[in-house]
C-alpha atoms as a PDB file:
ATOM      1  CA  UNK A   1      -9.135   1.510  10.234  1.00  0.00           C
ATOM      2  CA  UNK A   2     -10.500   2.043  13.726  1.00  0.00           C
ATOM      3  CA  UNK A   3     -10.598   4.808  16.335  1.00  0.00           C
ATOM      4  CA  UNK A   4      -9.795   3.105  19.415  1.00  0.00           C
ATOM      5  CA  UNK A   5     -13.500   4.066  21.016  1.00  0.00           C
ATOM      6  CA  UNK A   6     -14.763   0.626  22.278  1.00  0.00           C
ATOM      7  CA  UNK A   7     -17.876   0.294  21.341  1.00  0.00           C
ATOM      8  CA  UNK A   8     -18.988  -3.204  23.224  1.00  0.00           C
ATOM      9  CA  UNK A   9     -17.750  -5.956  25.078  1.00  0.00           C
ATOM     10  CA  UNK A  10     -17.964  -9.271  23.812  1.00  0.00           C
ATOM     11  CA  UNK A  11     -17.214 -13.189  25.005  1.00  0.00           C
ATOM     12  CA  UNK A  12     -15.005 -15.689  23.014  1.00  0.00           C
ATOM     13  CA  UNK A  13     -17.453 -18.378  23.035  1.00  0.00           C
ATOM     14  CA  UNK A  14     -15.452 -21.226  20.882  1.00  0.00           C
ATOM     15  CA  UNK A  15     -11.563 -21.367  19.382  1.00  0.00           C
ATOM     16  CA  UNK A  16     -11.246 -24.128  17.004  1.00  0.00           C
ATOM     17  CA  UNK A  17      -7.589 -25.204  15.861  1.00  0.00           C
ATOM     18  CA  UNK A  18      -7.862 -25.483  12.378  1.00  0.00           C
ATOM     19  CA  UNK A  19      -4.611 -26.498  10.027  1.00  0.00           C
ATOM     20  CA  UNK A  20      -2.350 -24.658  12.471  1.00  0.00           C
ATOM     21  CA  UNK A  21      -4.452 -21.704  12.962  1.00  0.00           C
ATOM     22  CA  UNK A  22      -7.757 -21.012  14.271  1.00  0.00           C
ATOM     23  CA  UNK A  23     -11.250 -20.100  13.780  1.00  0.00           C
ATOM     24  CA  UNK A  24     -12.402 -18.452  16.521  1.00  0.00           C
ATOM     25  CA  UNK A  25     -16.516 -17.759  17.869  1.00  0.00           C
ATOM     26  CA  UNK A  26     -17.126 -13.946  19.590  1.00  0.00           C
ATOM     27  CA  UNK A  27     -20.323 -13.190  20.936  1.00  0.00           C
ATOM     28  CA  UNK A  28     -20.725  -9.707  20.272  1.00  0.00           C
ATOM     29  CA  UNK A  29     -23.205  -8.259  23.337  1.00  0.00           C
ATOM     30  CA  UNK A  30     -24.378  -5.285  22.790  1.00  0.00           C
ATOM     31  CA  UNK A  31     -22.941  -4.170  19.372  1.00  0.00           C
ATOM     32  CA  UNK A  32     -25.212  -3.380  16.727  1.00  0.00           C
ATOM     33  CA  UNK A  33     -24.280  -5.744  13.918  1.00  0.00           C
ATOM     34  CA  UNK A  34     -27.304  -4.880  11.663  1.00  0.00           C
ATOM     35  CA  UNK A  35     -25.073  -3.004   9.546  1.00  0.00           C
ATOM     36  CA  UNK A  36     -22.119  -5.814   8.956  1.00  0.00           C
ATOM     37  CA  UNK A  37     -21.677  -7.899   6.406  1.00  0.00           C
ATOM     38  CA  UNK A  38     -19.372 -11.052   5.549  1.00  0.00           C
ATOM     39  CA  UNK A  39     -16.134  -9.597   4.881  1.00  0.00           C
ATOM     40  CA  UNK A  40     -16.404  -6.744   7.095  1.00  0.00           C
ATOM     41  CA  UNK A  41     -13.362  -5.762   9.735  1.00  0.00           C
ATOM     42  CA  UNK A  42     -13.955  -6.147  13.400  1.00  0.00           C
ATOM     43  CA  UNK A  43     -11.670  -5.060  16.105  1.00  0.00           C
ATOM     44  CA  UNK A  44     -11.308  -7.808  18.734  1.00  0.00           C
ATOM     45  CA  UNK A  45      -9.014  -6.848  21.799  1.00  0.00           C
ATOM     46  CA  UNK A  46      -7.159  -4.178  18.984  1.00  0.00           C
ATOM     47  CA  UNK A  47      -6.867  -7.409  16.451  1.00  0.00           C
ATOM     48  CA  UNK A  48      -8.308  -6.692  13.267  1.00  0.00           C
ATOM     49  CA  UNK A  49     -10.274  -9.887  12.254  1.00  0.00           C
ATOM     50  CA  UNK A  50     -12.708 -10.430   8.909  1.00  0.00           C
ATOM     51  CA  UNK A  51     -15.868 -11.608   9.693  1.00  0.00           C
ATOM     52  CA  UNK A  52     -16.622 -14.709   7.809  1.00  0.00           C
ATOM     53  CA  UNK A  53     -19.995 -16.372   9.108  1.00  0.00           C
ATOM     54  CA  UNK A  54     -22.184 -14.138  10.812  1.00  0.00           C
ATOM     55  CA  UNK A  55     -24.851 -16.735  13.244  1.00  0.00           C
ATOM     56  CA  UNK A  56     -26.715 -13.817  14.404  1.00  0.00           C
ATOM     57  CA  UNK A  57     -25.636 -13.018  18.156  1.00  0.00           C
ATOM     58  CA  UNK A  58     -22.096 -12.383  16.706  1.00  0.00           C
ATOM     59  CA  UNK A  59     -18.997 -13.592  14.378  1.00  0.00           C
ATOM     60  CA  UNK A  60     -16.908 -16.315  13.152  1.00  0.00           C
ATOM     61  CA  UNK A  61     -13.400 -15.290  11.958  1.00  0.00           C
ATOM     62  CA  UNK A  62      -9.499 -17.127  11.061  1.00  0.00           C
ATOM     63  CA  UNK A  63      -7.001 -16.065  13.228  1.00  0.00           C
ATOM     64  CA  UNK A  64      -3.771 -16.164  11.347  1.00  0.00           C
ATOM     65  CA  UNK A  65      -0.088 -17.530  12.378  1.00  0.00           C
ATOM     66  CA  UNK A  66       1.206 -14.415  12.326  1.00  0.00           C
ATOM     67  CA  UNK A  67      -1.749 -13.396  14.788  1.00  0.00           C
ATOM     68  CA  UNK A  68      -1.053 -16.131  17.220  1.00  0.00           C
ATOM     69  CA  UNK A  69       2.821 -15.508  17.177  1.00  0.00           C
ATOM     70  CA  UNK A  70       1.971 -11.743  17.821  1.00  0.00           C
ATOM     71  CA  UNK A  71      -0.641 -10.645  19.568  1.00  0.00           C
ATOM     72  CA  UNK A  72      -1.815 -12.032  23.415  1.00  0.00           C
ATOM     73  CA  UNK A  73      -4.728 -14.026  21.088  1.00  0.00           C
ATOM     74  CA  UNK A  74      -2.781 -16.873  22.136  1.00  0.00           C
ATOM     75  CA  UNK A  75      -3.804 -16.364  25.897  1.00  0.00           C
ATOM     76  CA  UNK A  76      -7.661 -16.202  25.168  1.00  0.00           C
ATOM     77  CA  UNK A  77     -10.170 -18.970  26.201  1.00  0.00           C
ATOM     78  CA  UNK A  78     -13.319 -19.950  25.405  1.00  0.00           C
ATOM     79  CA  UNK A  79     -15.501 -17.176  28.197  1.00  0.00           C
ATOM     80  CA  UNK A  80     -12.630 -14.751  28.095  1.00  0.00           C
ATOM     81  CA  UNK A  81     -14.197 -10.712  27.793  1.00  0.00           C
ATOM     82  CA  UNK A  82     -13.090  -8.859  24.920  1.00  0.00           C
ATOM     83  CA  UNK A  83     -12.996  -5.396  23.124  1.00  0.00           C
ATOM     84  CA  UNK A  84     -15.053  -4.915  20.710  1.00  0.00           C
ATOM     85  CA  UNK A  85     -15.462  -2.089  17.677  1.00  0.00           C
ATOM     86  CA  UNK A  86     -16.543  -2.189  14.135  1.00  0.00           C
ATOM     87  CA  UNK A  87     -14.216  -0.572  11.173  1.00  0.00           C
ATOM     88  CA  UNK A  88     -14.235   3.391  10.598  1.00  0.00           C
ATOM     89  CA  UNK A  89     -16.832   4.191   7.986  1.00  0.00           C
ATOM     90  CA  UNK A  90     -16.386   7.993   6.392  1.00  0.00           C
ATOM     91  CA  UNK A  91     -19.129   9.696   8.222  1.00  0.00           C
ATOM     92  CA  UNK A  92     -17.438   7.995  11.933  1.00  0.00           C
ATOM     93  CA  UNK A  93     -16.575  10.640  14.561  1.00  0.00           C
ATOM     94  CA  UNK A  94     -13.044  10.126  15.193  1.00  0.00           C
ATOM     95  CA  UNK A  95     -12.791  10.026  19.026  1.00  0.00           C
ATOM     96  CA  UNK A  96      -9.909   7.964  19.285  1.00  0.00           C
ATOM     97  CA  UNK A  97      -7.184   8.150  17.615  1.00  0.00           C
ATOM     98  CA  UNK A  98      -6.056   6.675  13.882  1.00  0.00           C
ATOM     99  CA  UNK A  99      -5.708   2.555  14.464  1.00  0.00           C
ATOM    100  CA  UNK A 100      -5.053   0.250  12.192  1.00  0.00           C
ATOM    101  CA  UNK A 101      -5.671  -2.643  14.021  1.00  0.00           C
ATOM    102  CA  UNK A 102      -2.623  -4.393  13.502  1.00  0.00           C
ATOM    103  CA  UNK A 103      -0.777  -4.606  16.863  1.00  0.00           C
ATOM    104  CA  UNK A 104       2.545  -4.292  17.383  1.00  0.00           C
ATOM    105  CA  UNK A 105       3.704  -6.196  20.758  1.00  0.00           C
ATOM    106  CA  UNK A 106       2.308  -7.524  23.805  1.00  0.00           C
ATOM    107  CA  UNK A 107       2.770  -5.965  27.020  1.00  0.00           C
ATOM    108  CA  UNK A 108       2.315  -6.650  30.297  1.00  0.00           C
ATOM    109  CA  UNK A 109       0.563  -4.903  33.245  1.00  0.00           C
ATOM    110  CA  UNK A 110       2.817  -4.881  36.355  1.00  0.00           C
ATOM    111  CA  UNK A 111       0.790  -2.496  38.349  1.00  0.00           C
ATOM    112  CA  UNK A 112      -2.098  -1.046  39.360  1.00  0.00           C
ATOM    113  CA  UNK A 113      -3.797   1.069  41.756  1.00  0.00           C
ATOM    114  CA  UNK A 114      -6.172   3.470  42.802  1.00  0.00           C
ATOM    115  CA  UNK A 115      -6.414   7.244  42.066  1.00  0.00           C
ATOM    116  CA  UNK A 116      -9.285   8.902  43.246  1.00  0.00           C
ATOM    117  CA  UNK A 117     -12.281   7.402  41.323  1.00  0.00           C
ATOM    118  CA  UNK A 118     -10.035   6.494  38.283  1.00  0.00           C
ATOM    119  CA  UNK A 119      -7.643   3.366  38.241  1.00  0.00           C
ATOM    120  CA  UNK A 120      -3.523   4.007  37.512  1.00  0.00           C
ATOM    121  CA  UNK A 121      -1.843   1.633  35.559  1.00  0.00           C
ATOM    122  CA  UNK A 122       1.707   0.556  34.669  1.00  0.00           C
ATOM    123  CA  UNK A 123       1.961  -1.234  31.638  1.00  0.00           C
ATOM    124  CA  UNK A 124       5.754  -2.904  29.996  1.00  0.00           C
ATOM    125  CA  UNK A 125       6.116  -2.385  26.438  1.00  0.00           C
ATOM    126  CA  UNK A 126       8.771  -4.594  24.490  1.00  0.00           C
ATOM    127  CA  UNK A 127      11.864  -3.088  24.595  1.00  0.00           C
ATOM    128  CA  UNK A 128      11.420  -2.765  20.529  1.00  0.00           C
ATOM    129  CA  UNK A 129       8.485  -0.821  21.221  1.00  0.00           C
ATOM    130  CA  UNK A 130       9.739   1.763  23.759  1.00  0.00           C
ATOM    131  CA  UNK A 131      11.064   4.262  21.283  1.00  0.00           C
ATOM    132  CA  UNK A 132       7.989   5.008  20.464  1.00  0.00           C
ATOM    133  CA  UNK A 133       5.363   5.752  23.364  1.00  0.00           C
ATOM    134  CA  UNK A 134       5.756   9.120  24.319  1.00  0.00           C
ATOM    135  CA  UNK A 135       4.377  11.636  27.399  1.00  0.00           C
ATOM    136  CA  UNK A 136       1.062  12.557  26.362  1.00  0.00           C
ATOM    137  CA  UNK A 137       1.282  10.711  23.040  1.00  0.00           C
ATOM    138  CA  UNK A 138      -1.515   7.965  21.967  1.00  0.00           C
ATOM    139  CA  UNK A 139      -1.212   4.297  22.551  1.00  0.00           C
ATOM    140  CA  UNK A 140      -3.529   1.249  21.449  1.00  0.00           C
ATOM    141  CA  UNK A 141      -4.365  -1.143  24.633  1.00  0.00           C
ATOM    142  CA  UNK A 142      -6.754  -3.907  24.033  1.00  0.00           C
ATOM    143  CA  UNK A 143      -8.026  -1.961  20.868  1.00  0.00           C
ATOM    144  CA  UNK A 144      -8.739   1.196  23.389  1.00  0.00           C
ATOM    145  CA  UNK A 145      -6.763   4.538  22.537  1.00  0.00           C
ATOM    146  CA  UNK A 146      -5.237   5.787  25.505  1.00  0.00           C
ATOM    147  CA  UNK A 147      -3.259   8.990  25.985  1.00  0.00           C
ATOM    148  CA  UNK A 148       0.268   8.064  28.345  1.00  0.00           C
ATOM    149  CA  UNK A 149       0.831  10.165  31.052  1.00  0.00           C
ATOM    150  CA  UNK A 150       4.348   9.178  32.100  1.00  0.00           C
ATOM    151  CA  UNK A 151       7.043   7.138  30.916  1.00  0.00           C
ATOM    152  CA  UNK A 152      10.291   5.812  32.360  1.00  0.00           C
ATOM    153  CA  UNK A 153      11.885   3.365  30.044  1.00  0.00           C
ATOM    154  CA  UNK A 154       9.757   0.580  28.477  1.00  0.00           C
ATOM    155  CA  UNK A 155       7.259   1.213  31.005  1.00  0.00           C
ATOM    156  CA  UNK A 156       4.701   3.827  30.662  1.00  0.00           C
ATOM    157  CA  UNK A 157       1.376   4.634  32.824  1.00  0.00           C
ATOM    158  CA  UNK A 158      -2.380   5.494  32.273  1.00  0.00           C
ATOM    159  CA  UNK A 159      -4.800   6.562  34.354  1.00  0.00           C
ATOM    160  CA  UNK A 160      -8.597   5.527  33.620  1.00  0.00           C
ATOM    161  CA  UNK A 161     -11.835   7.543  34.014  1.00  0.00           C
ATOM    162  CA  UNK A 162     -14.239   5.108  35.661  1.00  0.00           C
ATOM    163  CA  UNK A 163     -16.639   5.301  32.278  1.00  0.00           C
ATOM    164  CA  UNK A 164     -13.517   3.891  30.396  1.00  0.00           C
ATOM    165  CA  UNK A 165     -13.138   0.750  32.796  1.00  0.00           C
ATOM    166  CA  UNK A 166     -16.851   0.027  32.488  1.00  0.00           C
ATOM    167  CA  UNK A 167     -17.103   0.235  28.779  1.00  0.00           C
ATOM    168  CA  UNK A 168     -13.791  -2.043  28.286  1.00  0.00           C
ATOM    169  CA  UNK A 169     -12.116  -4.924  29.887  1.00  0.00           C
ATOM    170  CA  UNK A 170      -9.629  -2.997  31.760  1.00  0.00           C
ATOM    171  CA  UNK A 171     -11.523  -3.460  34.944  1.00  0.00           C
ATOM    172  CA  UNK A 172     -10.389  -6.857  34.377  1.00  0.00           C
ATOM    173  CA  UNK A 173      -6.660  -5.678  34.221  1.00  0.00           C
ATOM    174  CA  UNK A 174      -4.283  -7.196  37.280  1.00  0.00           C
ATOM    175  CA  UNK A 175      -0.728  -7.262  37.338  1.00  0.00           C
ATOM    176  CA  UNK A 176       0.786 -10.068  35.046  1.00  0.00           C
ATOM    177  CA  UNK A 177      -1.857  -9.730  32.783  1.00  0.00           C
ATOM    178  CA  UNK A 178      -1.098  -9.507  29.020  1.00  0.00           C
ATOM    179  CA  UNK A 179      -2.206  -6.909  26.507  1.00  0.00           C
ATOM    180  CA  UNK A 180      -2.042  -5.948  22.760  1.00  0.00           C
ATOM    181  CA  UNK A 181      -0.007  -3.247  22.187  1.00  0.00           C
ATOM    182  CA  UNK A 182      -0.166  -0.694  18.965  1.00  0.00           C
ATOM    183  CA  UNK A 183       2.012   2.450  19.196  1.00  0.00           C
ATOM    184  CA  UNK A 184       0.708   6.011  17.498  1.00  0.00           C
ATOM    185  CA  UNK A 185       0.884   5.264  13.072  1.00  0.00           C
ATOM    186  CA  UNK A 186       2.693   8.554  12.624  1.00  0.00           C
ATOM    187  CA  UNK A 187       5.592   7.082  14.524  1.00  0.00           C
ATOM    188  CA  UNK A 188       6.387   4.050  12.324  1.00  0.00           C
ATOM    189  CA  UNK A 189       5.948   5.093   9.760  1.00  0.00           C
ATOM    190  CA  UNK A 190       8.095   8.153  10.208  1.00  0.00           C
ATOM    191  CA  UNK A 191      11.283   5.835  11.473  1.00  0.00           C
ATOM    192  CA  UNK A 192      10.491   3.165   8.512  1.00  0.00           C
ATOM    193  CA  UNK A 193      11.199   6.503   6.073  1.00  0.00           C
ATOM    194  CA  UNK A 194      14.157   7.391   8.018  1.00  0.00           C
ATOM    195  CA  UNK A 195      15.280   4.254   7.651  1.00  0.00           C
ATOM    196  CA  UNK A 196      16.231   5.441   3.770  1.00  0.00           C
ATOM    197  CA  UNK A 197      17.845   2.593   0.999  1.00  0.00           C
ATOM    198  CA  UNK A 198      18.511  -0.130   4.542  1.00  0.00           C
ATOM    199  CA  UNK A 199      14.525  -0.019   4.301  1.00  0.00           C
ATOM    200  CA  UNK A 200      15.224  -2.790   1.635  1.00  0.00           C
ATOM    201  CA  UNK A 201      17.026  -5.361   3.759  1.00  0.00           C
ATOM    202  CA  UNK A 202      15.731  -8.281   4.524  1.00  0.00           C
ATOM    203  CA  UNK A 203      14.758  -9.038   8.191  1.00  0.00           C
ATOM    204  CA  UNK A 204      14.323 -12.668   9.659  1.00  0.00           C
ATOM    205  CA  UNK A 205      11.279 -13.572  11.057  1.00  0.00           C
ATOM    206  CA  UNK A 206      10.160 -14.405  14.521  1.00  0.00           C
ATOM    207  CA  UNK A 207       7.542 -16.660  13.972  1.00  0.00           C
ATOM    208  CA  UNK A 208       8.595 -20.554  14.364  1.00  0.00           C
ATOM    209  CA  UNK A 209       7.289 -23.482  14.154  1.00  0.00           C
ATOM    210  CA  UNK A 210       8.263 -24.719  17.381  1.00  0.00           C
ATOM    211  CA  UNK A 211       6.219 -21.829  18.722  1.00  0.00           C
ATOM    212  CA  UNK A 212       3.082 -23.041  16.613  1.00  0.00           C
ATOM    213  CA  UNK A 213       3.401 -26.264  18.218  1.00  0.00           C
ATOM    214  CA  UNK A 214       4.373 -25.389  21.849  1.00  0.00           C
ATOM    215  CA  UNK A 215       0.955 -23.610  21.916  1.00  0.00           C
ATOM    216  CA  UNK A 216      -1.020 -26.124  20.371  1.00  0.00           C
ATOM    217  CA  UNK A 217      -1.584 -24.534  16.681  1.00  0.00           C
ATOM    218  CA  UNK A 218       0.205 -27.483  15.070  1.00  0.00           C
ATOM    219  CA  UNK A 219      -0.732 -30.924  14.602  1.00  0.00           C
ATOM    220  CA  UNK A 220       0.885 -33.807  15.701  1.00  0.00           C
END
């Protein structure tokens, strides 16, 4: 579990295919790693990864299939800025909000602008997704926990305190650009109970192979 506070940013420094996955290299910056051990859960970009070589200036970890097929790892590169933030521990201050670090969709900033000394942004959920973000409710961007301050259909907006854009990579954000997306715990877990005996039925999955190999996951 995480709380959404960002506590550094960090560079991908390597992605290695591996077997139709990949093992990816994140130079951590300024996050105090004195206290993590192989095995331990790291939040990069609001994607809960396992640490499982630790060089010194950062981590090694496996990015899964399912990952790739749902998260915007797909779009990262070897220099690309991340979030960073190390798992709850019991005596954590819980700034944030409750995160699991399993995101949900991918969304995609299609504006952004000025306001005062803070930054407005539109961001497009997935359709899926829409039900639940809510006005003044929490949302996951990136890893960071945001409160939404308006809504109209699948897109909702935020407006960020200028401490905010320099302790993540939203400063980075520019229309087009896609993020990870986890809505508020409560909320799906709430519909998955309301979902009663259908909660039982078998659902198809989205992830393909074709998609493995259009993206370079798959060997030839």
């Amino acid at each position: 579990m995480f709380t959404g506070i960002i506590e550094a940013i960090g560079t991908i420094r390597a992605l290695t295919p591996k077997g139709g996955d990949v093992r990816v290299l994140v130079e951590t910056g300024k996050l105090d790693l004195a206290d993590v051990k192989l095995g331990d859960s790291i939040a990069v970009n609001g994607v809960c990864l396992t640490a499982v070589e630790l060089p010194g200036n950062g981590f090694w970890a496996d990015v899964s299939r399912e990952t790739l097929a749902r998260t915007a790892f797909i779009d990262l590169k070897a220099g690309s800025r991340v979030n960073l933030e190390k798992a709850l521990t019991p005596s954590s201050r819980l700034g944030g909000h409750l995160v699991s670090g399993h995101v949900d969709g991918v969304g995609e900033v299609v504006a952004r602008e000025d306001n005062a000394r803070a930054v407005q942004f539109r961001i497009r959920a997935p359709r899926e997704l829409a039900r639940y973000i809510a006005l003044k409710g929490s949302i996951t961007v990136d890893g960071t926990s945001l409160t939404v301050n308006a809504v109209n259909g699948a897109e909702f907006e935020l407006t960020i305190v200028p401490h905010t854009l320099g302790e993540t990579i939203m400063a980075d954000y520019r229309p087009g650009r896609q993020v990870n997306l986890e809505v508020d715990l409560l909320a799906r877990y709430l519909e998955r109970l309301m979902l009663g005996d259908k909660a039982a039925e078998p659902k198809a999955s989205g992830l393909t192979e074709s998609f493995l190999a259009e993206h370079g996951y798959l060997n030839k």
